[in-house]
Protein backbone atom coordinates (compact mmCIF):
# COMPACT_ATOMS: atom_id res chain seq x y z
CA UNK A 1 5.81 15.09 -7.07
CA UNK A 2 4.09 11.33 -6.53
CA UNK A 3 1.89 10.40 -9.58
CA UNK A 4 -1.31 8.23 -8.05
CA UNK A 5 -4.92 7.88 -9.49
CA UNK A 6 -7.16 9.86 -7.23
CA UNK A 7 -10.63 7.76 -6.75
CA UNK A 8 -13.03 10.72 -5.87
CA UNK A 9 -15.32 11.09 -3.40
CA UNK A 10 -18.86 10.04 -5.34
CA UNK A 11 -17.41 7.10 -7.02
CA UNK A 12 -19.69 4.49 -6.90
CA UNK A 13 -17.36 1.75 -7.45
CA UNK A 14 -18.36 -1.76 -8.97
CA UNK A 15 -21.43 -4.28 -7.69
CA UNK A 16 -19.76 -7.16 -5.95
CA UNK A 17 -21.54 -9.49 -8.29
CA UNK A 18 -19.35 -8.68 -11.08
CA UNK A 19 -16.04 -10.21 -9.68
CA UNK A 20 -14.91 -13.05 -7.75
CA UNK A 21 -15.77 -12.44 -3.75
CA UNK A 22 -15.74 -15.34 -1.14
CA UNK A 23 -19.02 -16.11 -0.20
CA UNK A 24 -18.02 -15.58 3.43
CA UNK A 25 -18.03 -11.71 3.21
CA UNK A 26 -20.85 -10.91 0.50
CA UNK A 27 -22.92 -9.47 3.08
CA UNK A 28 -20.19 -7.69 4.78
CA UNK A 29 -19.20 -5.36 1.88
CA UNK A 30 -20.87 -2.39 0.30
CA UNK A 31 -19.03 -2.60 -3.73
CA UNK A 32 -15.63 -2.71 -5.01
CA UNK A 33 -13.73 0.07 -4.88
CA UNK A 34 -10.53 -1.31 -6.67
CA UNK A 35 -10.71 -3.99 -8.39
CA UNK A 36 -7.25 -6.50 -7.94
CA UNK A 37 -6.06 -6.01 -11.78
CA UNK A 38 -5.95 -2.03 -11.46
CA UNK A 39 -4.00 -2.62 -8.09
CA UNK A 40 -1.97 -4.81 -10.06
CA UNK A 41 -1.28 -2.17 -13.06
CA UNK A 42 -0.26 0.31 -10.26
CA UNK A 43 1.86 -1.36 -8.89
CA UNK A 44 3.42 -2.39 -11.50
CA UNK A 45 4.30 1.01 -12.34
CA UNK A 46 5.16 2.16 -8.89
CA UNK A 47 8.09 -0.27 -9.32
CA UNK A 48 8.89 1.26 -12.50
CA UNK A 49 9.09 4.32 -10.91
CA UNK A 50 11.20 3.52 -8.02
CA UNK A 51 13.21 1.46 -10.17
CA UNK A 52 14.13 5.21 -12.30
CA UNK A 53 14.47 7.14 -9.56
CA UNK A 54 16.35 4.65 -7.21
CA UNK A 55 18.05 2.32 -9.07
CA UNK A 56 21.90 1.42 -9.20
CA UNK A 57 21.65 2.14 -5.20
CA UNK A 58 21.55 -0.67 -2.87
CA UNK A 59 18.18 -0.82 -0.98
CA UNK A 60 16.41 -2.27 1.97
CA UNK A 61 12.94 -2.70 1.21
CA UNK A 62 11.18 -1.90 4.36
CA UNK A 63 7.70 -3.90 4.55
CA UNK A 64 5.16 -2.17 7.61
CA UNK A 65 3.28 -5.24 8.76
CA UNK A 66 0.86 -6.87 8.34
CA UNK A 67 -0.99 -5.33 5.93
CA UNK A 68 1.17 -4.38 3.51
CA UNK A 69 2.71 -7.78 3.16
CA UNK A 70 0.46 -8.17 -0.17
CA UNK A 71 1.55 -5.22 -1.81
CA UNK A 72 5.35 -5.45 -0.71
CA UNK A 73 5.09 -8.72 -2.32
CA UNK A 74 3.77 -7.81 -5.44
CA UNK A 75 6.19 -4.59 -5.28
CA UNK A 76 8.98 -6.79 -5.16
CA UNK A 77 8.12 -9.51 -7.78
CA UNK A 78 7.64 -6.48 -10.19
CA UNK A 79 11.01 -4.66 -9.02
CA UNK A 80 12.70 -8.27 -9.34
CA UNK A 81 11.03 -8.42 -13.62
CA UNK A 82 12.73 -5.07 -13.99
CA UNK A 83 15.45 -5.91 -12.64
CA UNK A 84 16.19 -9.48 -15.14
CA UNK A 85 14.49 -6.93 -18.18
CA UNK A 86 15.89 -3.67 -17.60
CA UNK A 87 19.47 -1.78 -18.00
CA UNK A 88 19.00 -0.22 -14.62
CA UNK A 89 18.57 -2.30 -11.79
CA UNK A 90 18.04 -2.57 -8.02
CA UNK A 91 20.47 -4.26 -5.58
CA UNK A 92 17.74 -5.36 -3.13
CA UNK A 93 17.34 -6.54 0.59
CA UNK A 94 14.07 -7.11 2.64
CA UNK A 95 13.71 -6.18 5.80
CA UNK A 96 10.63 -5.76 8.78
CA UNK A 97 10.51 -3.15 10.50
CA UNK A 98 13.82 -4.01 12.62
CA UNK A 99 15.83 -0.92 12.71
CA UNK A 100 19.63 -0.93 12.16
CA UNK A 101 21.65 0.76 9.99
CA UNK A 102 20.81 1.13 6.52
CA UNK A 103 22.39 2.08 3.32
CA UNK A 104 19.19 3.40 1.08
CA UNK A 105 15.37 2.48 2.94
CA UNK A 106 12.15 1.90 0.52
CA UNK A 107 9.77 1.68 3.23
CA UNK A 108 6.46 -0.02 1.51
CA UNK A 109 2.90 0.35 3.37
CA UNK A 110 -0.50 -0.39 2.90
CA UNK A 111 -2.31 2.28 3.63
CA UNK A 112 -1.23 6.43 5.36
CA UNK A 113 -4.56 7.88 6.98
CA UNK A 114 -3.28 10.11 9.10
CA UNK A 115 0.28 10.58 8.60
CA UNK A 116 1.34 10.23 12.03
CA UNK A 117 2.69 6.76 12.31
CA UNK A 118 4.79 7.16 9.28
CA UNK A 119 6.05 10.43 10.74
CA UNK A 120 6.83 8.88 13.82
CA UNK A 121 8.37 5.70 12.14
CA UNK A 122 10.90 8.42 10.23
CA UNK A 123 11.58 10.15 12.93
CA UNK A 124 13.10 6.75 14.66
CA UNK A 125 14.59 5.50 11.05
CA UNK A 126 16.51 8.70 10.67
CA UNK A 127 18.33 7.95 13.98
CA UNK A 128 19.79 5.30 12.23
CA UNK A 129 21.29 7.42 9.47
CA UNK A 130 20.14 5.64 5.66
CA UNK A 131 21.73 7.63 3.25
CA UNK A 132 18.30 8.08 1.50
CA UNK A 133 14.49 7.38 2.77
CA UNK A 134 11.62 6.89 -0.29
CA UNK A 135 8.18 5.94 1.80
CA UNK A 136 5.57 4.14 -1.00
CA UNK A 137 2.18 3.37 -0.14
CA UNK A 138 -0.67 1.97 -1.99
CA UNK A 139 -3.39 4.07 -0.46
CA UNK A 140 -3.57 7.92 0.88
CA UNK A 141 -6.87 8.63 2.56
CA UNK A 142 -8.13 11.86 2.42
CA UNK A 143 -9.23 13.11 5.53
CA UNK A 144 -9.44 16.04 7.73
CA UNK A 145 -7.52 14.15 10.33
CA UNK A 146 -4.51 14.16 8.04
CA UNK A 147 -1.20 15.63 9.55
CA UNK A 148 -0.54 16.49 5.64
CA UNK A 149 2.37 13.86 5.11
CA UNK A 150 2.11 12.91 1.56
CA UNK A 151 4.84 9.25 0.90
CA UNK A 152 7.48 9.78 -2.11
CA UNK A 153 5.33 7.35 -4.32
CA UNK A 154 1.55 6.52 -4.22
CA UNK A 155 -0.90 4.17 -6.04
CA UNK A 156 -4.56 5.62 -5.13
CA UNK A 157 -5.76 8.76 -3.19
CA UNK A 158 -9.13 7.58 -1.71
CA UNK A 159 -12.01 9.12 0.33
CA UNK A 160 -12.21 8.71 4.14
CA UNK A 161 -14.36 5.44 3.80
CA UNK A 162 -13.75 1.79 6.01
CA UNK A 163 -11.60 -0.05 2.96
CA UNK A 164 -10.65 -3.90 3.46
CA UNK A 165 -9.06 -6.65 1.05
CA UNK A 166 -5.91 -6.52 -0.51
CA UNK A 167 -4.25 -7.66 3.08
CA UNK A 168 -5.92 -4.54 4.45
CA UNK A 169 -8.66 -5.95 7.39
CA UNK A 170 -10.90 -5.00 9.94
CA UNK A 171 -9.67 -6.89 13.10
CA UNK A 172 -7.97 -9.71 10.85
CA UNK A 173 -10.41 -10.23 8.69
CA UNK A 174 -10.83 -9.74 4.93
CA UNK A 175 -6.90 -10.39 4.39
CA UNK A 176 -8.28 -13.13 1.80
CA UNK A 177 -10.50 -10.22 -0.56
CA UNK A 178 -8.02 -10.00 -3.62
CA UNK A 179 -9.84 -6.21 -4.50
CA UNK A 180 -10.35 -3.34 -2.32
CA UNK A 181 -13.84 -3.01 -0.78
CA UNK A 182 -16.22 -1.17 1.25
CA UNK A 183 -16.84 -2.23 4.47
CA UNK A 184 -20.10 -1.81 5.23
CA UNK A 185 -21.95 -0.50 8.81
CA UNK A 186 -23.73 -3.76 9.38
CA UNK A 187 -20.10 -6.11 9.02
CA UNK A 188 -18.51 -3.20 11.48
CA UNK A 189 -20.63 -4.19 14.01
CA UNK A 190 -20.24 -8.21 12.90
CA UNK A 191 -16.74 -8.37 13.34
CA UNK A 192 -15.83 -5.98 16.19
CA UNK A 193 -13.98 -7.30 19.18
């Protein structure tokens, strides 16, 4: 069963004047939901976990653009520490979305709402036969929408709220915010194409 921190649904998060925001979007964001150093920690230790349950197997590390290219970046440079500092270790390719055949597949994304894409996306990965399939993913929204597909490893479990930063945007933007945010009504409006 995937450990995660669950963020519940009256957290109030952190005023935006307490960390380090670019001007630019300081009237586009309600608070801080998750501040960088606590996605940091957890990922750091969804690497050690994939690292125990997965290591000594070769593995193509899957990254779902674009935005989990952050946090399959970070996942990696952590997996890459263990792998120098550790007895067990991870043979490791990268790969982007460009199905072939595969030995093991860590498939790393950003964010599941409903389930449906990553459902889909195993659906057409299993006709390529990998020996073994782990999905991790940063963020699982709850939501009523939710087709119930819950990925092998997961950092946070967060409400059904409009999050940016961290590589996660809102029509490209906010890819720059190092912490997770609220996007606020008035920026949804701002930035819509």
């Amino acid at each position: 069963m995937a450990t995660y921190h669950q963020i519940p649904d009256d957290e109030k998060g952190y005023e935006l004047d307490l960390f380090c925001v670019p001007k630019h979007y300081e009237e586009d964001l309600d608070r801080v939901i998750i501040p960088h150093g606590l996605i940091m920690d957890r990922t750091e230790r969804l690497a050690r976990d994939i690292v125990r349950d997965m290591g000594g197997h070769h593995i193509v590390a899957l990254c779902v653009l674009k935005g989990g290219y952050k946090f399959f970046a970070d996942l990696l440079d952590y997996i890459k520490a263990l792998n120098q500092n550790c007895d067990k270790s991870v043979p490791l390719t990268v790969d982007f979305i460009r199905l072939k055949s595969y030995c093991n597949v860590l498939i790393v994304e950003d964010i599941v709402e409903t389930g449906r894409t990553m459902e889909t996306l195993l659906s057409l990965l299993s006709e390529c036969n990998p020996k073994m399939v782990k999905v991790v993913s940063l963020l699982v929204k709850r939501t009523p929408r939710s087709s119930g597909y819950r990925p092998d490893y997961m950092g946070f479990e967060v409400p059904d709220w409009f999050l940016v930063g961290y590589a996660l945007d809102y029509n490209e933007y906010f890819r720059d915010l190092s912490h997770i945010c609220i996007l606020n009504e008035k920026a949804k409006v701002k930035y819509k194409v």
